[in-house]
C-alpha atoms as a PDB file:
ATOM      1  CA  UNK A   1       0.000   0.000   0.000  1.00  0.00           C
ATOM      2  CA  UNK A   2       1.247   3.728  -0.625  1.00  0.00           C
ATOM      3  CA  UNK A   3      -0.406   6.266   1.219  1.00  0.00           C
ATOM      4  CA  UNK A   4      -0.581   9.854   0.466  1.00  0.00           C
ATOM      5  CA  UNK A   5      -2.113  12.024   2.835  1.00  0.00           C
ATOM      6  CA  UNK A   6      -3.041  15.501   2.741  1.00  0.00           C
ATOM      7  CA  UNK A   7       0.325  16.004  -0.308  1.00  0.00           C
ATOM      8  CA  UNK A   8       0.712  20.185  -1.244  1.00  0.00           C
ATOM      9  CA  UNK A   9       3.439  20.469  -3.414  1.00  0.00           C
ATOM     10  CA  UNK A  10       4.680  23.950  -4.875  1.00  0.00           C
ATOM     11  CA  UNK A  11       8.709  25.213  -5.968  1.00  0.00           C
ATOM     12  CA  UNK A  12      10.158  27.748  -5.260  1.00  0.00           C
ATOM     13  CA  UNK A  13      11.224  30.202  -8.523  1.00  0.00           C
ATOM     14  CA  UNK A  14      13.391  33.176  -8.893  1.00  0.00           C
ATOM     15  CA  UNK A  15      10.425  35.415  -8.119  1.00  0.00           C
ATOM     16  CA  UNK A  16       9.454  33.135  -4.357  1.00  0.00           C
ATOM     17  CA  UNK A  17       7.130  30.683  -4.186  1.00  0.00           C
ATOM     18  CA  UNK A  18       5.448  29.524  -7.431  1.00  0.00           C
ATOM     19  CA  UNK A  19       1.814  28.333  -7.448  1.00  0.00           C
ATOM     20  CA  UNK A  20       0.633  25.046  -6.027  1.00  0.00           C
ATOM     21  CA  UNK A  21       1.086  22.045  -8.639  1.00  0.00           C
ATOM     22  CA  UNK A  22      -0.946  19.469  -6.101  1.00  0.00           C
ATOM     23  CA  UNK A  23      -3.234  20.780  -2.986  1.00  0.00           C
ATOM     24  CA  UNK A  24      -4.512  18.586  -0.798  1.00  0.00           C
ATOM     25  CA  UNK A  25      -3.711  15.037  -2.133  1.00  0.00           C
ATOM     26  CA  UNK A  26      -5.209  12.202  -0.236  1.00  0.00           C
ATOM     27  CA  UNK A  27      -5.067   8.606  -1.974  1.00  0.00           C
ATOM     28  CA  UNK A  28      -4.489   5.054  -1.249  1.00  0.00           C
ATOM     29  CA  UNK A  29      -2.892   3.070  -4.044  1.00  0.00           C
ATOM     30  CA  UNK A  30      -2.847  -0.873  -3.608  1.00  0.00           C
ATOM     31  CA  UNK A  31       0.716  -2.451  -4.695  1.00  0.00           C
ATOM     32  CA  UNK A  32      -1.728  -4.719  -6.627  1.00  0.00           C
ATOM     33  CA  UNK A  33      -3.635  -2.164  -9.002  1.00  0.00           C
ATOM     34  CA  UNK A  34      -2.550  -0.733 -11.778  1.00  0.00           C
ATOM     35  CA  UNK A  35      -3.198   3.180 -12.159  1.00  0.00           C
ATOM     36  CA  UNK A  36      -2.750   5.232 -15.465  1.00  0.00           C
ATOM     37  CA  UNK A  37      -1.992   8.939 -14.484  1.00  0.00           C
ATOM     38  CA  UNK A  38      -3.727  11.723 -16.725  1.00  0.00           C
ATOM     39  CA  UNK A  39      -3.623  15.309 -17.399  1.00  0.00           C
ATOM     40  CA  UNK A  40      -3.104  18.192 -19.432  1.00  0.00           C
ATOM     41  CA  UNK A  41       1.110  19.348 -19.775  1.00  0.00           C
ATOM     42  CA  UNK A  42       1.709  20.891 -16.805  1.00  0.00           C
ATOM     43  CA  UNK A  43      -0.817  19.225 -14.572  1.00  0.00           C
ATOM     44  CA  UNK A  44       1.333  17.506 -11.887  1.00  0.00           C
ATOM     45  CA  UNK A  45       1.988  14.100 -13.015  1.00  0.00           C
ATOM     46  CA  UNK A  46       5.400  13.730 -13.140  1.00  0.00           C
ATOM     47  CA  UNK A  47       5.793  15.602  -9.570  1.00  0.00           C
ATOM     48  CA  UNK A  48       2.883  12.959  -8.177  1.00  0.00           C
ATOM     49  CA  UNK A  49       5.002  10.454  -9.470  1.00  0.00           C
ATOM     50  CA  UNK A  50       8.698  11.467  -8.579  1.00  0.00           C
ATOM     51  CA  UNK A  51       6.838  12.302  -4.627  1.00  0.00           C
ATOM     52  CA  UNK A  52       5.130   8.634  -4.753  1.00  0.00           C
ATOM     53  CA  UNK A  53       8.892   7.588  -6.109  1.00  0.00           C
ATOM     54  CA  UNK A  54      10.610   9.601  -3.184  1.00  0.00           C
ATOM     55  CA  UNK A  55      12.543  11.571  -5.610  1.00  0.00           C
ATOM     56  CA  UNK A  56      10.874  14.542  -4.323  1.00  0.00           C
ATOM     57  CA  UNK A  57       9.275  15.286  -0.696  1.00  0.00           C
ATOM     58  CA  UNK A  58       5.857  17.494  -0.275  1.00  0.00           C
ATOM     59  CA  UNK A  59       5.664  21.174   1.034  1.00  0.00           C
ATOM     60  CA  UNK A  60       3.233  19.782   3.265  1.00  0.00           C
ATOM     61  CA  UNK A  61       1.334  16.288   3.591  1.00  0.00           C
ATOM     62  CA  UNK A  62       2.964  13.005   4.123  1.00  0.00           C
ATOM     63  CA  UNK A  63       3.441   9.720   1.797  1.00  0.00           C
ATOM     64  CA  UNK A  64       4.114   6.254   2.987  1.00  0.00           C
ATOM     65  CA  UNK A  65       5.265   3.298   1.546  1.00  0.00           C
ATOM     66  CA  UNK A  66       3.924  -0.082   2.796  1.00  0.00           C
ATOM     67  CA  UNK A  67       5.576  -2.011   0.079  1.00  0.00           C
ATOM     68  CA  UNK A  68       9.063  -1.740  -1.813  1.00  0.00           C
ATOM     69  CA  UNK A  69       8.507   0.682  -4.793  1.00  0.00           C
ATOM     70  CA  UNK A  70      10.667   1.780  -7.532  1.00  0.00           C
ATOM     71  CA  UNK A  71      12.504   4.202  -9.441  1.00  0.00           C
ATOM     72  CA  UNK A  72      10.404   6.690 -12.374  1.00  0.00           C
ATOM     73  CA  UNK A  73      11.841   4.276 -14.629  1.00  0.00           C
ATOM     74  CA  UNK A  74      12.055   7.467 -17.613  1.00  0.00           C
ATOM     75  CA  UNK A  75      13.631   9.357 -15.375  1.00  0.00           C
ATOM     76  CA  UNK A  76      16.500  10.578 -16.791  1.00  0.00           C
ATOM     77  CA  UNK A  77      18.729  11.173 -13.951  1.00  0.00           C
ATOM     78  CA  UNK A  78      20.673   9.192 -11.187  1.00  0.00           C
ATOM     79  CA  UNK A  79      23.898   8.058 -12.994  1.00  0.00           C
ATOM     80  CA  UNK A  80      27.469   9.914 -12.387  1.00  0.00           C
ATOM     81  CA  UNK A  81      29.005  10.594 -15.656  1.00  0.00           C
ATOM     82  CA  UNK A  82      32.125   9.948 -14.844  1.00  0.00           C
ATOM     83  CA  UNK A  83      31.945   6.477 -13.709  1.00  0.00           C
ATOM     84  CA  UNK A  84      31.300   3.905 -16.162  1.00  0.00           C
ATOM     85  CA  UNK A  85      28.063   1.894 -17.003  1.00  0.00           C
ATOM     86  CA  UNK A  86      29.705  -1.308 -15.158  1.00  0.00           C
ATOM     87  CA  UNK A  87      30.677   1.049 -12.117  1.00  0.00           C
ATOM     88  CA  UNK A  88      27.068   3.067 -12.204  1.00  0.00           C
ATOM     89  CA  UNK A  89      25.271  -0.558 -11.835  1.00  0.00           C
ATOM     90  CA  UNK A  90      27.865  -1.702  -8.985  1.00  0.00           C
ATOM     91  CA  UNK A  91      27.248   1.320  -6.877  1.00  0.00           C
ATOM     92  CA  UNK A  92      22.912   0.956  -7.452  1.00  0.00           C
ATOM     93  CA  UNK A  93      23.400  -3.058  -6.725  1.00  0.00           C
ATOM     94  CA  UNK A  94      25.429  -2.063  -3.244  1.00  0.00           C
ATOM     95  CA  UNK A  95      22.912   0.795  -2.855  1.00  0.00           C
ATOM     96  CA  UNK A  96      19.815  -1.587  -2.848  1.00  0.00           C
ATOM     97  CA  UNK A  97      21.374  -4.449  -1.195  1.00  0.00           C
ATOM     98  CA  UNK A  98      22.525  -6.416  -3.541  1.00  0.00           C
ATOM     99  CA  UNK A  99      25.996  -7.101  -2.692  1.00  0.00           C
ATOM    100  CA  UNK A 100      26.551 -10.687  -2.955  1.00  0.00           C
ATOM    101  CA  UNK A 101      24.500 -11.056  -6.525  1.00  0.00           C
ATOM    102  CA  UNK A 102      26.458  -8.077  -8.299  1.00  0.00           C
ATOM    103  CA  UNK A 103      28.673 -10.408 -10.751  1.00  0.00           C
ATOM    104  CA  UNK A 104      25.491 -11.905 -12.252  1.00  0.00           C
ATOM    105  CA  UNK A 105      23.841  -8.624 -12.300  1.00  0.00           C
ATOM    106  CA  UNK A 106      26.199  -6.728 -14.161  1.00  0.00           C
ATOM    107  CA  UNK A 107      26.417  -9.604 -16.344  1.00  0.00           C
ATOM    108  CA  UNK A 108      22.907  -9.676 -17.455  1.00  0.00           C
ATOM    109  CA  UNK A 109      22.536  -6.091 -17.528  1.00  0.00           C
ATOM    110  CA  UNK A 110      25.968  -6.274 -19.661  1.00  0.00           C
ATOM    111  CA  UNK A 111      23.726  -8.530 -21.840  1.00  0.00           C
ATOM    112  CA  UNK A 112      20.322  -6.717 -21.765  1.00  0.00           C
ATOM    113  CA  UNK A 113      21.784  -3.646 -23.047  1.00  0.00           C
ATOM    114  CA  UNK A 114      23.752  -4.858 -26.043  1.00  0.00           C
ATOM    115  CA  UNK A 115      26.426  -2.567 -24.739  1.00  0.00           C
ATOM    116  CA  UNK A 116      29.479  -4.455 -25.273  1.00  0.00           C
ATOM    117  CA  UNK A 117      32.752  -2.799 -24.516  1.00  0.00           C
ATOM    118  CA  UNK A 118      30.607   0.549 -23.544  1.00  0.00           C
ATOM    119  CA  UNK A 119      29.885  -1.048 -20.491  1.00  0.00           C
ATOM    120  CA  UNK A 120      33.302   0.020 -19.463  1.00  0.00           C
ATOM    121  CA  UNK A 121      33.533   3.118 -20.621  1.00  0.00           C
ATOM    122  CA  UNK A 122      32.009   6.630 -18.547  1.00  0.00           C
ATOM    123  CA  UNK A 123      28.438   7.477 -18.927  1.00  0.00           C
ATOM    124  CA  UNK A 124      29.470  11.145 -20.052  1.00  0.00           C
ATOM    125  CA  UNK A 125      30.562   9.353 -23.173  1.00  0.00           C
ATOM    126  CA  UNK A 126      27.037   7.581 -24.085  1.00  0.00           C
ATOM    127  CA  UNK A 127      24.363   8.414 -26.291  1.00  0.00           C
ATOM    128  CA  UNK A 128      21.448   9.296 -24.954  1.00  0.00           C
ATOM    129  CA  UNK A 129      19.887   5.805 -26.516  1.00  0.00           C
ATOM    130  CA  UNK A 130      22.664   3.428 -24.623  1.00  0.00           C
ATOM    131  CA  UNK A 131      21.896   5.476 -21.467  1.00  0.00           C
ATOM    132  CA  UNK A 132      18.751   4.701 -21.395  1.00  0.00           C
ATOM    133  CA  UNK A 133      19.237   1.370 -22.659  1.00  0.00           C
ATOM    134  CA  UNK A 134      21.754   1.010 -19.550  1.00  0.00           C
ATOM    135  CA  UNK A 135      18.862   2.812 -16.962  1.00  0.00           C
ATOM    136  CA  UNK A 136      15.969   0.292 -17.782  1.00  0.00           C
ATOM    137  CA  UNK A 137      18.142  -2.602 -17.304  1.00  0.00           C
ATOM    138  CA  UNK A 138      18.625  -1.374 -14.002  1.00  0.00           C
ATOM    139  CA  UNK A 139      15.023  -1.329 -13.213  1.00  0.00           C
ATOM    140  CA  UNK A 140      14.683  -5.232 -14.466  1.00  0.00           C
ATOM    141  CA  UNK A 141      17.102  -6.537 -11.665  1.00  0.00           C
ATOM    142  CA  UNK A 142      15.009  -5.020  -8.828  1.00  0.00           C
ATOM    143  CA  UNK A 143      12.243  -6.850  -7.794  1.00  0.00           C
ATOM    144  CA  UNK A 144      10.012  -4.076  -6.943  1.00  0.00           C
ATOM    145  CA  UNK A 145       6.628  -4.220  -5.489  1.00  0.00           C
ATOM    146  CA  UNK A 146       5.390  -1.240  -7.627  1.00  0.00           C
ATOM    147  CA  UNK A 147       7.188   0.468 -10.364  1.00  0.00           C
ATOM    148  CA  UNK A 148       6.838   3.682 -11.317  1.00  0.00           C
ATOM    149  CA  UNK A 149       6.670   4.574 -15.122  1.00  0.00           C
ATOM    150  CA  UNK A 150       7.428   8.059 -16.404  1.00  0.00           C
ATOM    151  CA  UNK A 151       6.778   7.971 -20.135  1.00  0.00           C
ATOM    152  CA  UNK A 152       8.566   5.351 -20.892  1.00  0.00           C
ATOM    153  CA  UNK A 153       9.827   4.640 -24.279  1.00  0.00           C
ATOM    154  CA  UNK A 154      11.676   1.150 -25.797  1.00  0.00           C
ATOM    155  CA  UNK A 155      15.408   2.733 -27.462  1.00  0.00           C
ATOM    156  CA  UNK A 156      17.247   1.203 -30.237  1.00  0.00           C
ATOM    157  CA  UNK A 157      16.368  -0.872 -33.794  1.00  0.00           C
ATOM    158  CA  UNK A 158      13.286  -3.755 -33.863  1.00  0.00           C
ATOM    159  CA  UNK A 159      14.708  -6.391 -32.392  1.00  0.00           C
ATOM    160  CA  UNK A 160      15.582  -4.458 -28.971  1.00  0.00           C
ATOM    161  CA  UNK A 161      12.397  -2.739 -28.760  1.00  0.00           C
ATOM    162  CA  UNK A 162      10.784  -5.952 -28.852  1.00  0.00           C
ATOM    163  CA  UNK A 163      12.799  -7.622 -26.044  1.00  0.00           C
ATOM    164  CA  UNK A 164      11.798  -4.159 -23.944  1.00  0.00           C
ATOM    165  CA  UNK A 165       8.337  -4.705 -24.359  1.00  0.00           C
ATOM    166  CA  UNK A 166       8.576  -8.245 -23.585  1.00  0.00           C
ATOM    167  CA  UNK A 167      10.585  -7.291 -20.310  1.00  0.00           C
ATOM    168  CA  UNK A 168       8.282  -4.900 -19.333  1.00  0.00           C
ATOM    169  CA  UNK A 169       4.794  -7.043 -19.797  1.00  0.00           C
ATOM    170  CA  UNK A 170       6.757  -9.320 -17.485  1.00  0.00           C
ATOM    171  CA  UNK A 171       7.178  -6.612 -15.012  1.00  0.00           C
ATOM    172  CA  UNK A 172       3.238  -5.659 -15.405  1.00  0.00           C
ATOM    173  CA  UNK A 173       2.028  -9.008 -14.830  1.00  0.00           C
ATOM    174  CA  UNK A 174       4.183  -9.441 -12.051  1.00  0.00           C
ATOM    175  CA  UNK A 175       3.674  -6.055 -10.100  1.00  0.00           C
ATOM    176  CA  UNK A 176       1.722  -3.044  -9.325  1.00  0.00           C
ATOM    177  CA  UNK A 177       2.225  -0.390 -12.181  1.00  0.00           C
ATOM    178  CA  UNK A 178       1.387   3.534 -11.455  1.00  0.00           C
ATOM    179  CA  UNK A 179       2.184   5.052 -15.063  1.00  0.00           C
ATOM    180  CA  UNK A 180       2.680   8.657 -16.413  1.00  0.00           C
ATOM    181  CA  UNK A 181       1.422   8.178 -20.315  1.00  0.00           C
ATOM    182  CA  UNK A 182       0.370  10.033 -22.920  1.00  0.00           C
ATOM    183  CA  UNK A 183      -0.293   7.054 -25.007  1.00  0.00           C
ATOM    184  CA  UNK A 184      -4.089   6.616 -24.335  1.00  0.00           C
ATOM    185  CA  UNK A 185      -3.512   2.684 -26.080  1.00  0.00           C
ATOM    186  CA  UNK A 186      -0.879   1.903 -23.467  1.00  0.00           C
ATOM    187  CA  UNK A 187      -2.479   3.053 -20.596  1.00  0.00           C
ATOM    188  CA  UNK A 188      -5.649   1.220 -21.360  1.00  0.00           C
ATOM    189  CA  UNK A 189      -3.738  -1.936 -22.017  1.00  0.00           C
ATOM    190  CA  UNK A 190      -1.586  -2.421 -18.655  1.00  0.00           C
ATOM    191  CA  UNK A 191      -3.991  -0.004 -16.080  1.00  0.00           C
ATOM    192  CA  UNK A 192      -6.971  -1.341 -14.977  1.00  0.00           C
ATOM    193  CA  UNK A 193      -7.578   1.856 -12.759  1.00  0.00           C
ATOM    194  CA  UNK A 194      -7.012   6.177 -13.435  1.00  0.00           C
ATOM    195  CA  UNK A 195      -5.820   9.291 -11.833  1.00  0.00           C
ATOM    196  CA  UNK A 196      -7.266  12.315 -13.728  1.00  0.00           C
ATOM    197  CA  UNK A 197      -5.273  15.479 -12.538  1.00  0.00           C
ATOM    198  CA  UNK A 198      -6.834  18.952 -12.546  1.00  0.00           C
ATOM    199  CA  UNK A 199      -5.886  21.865 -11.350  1.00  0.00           C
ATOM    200  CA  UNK A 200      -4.210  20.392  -8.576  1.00  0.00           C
ATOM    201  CA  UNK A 201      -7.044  18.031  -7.551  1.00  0.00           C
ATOM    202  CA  UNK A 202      -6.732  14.365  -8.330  1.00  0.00           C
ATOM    203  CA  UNK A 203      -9.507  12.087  -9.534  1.00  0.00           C
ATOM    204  CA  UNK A 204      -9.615   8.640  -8.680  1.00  0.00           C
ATOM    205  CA  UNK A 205     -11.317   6.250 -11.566  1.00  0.00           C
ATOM    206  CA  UNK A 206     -12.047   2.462 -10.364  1.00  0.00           C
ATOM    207  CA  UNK A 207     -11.851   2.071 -14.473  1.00  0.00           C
ATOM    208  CA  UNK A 208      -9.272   3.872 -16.404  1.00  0.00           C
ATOM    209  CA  UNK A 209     -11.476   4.440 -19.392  1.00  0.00           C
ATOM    210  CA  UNK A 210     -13.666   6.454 -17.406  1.00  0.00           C
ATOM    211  CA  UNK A 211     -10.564   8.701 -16.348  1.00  0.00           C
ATOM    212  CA  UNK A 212      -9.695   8.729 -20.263  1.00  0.00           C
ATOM    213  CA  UNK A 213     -13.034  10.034 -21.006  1.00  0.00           C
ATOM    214  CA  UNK A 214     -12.815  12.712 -18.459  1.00  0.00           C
ATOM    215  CA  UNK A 215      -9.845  13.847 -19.231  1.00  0.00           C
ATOM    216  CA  UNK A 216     -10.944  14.282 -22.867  1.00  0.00           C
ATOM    217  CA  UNK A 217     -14.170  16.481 -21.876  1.00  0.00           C
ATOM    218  CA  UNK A 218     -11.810  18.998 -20.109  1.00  0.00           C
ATOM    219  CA  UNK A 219     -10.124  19.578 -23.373  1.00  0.00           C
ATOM    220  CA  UNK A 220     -12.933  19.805 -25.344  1.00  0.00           C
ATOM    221  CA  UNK A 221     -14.170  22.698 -22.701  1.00  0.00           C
END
């Protein structure tokens, strides 16, 4: 279970205090359900996810994690440049506990990525494709009660895209998913339940075609 309770969340910008992004967020997720997040640009998901994630902390409100959840797994920070790929993984493996299973880790990941020699060579050097290729292995050797999905995308030719999507319908049928999307077709196929932001207010949906269709009525107003 991951409970939010009572989550404000503003920033701070060069002119003070900027205007609330969530007010008054109060939600219980199951680690069993799978919730699509939706909204207009702008409307909070991302910062509901990275809070839920623990990348970020609320100006006010609590949230609490009964269950073991992950990384935004598009997030596109949280690997030092000037360490290698091989080195990056080492240092999340000893960071998560991992310690005596880091050989076979870095082996698969090694694998997963199609990396090769790059493995071994700093981040600062990759394209933007391997580094993400390198960051969603990482998320496969976790076993995570919930993971958290940012707009994620599959990198590389055919073939690898494939073997992401088959990775990651493992992970979904495995798992709780709470996903950041807007791919309307993805959503509907791995979240059974939706959270329609607005204006700062969240909308729970039991069925996440109803929080599609909501979501769709605001833009057409």
């Amino acid at each position: 279970m991951i409970v939010l309770e009572d989550v404000h969340k503003r920033y701070r910008t060069d002119r003070g205090l900027g205007k609330w992004v969530l007010q008054g967020i109060s939600l219980q997720i199951s680690r069993h359900c799978n919730v699509g997040l939706i909204g207009r640009n702008g409307a909070g998901k991302s910062t509901l996810l990275r809070l839920i994630g623990g990348m970020d902390i609320p100006t006010r409100g609590r949230v609490e994690h009964h269950c073991r959840v992950s990384w935004p797994l598009g997030l596109g920070a949280g690997l030092q440049g000037s360490l290698t790929g091989r080195q990056n993984a080492k240092f999340v493996c000893r960071l998560h506990g991992l310690n005596g299973e880091i050989p076979e880790k870095l082996a698969f990941i090694q694998e997963f990525t199609e990396l090769g020699d790059a493995f071994d060579n700093p981040i600062k050097t990759y394209s933007s494709g391997m580094s993400a290729r390198l960051k969603f292995a990482l998320s496969l050797i976790f076993n995570f009660d919930v993971y958290l999905v940012d707009e994620l995308t599959a990198v590389g030719d055919a073939l690898f895209k494939k073997k992401c999507k088959q990775a990651f319908d493992q992970l979904a049928g495995q798992a709780g998913l709470i996903m950041v999307s807007h791919d309307e077709a993805a959503l509907k196929n791995y979240c059974q339940a939706g959270i329609w932001l607005h204006q700062g207010q969240v909308y729970w949906f039991d069925d996440i075609n109803e929080a599609v269709a909501s979501y769709r009525k605001s833009i057409a107003a």
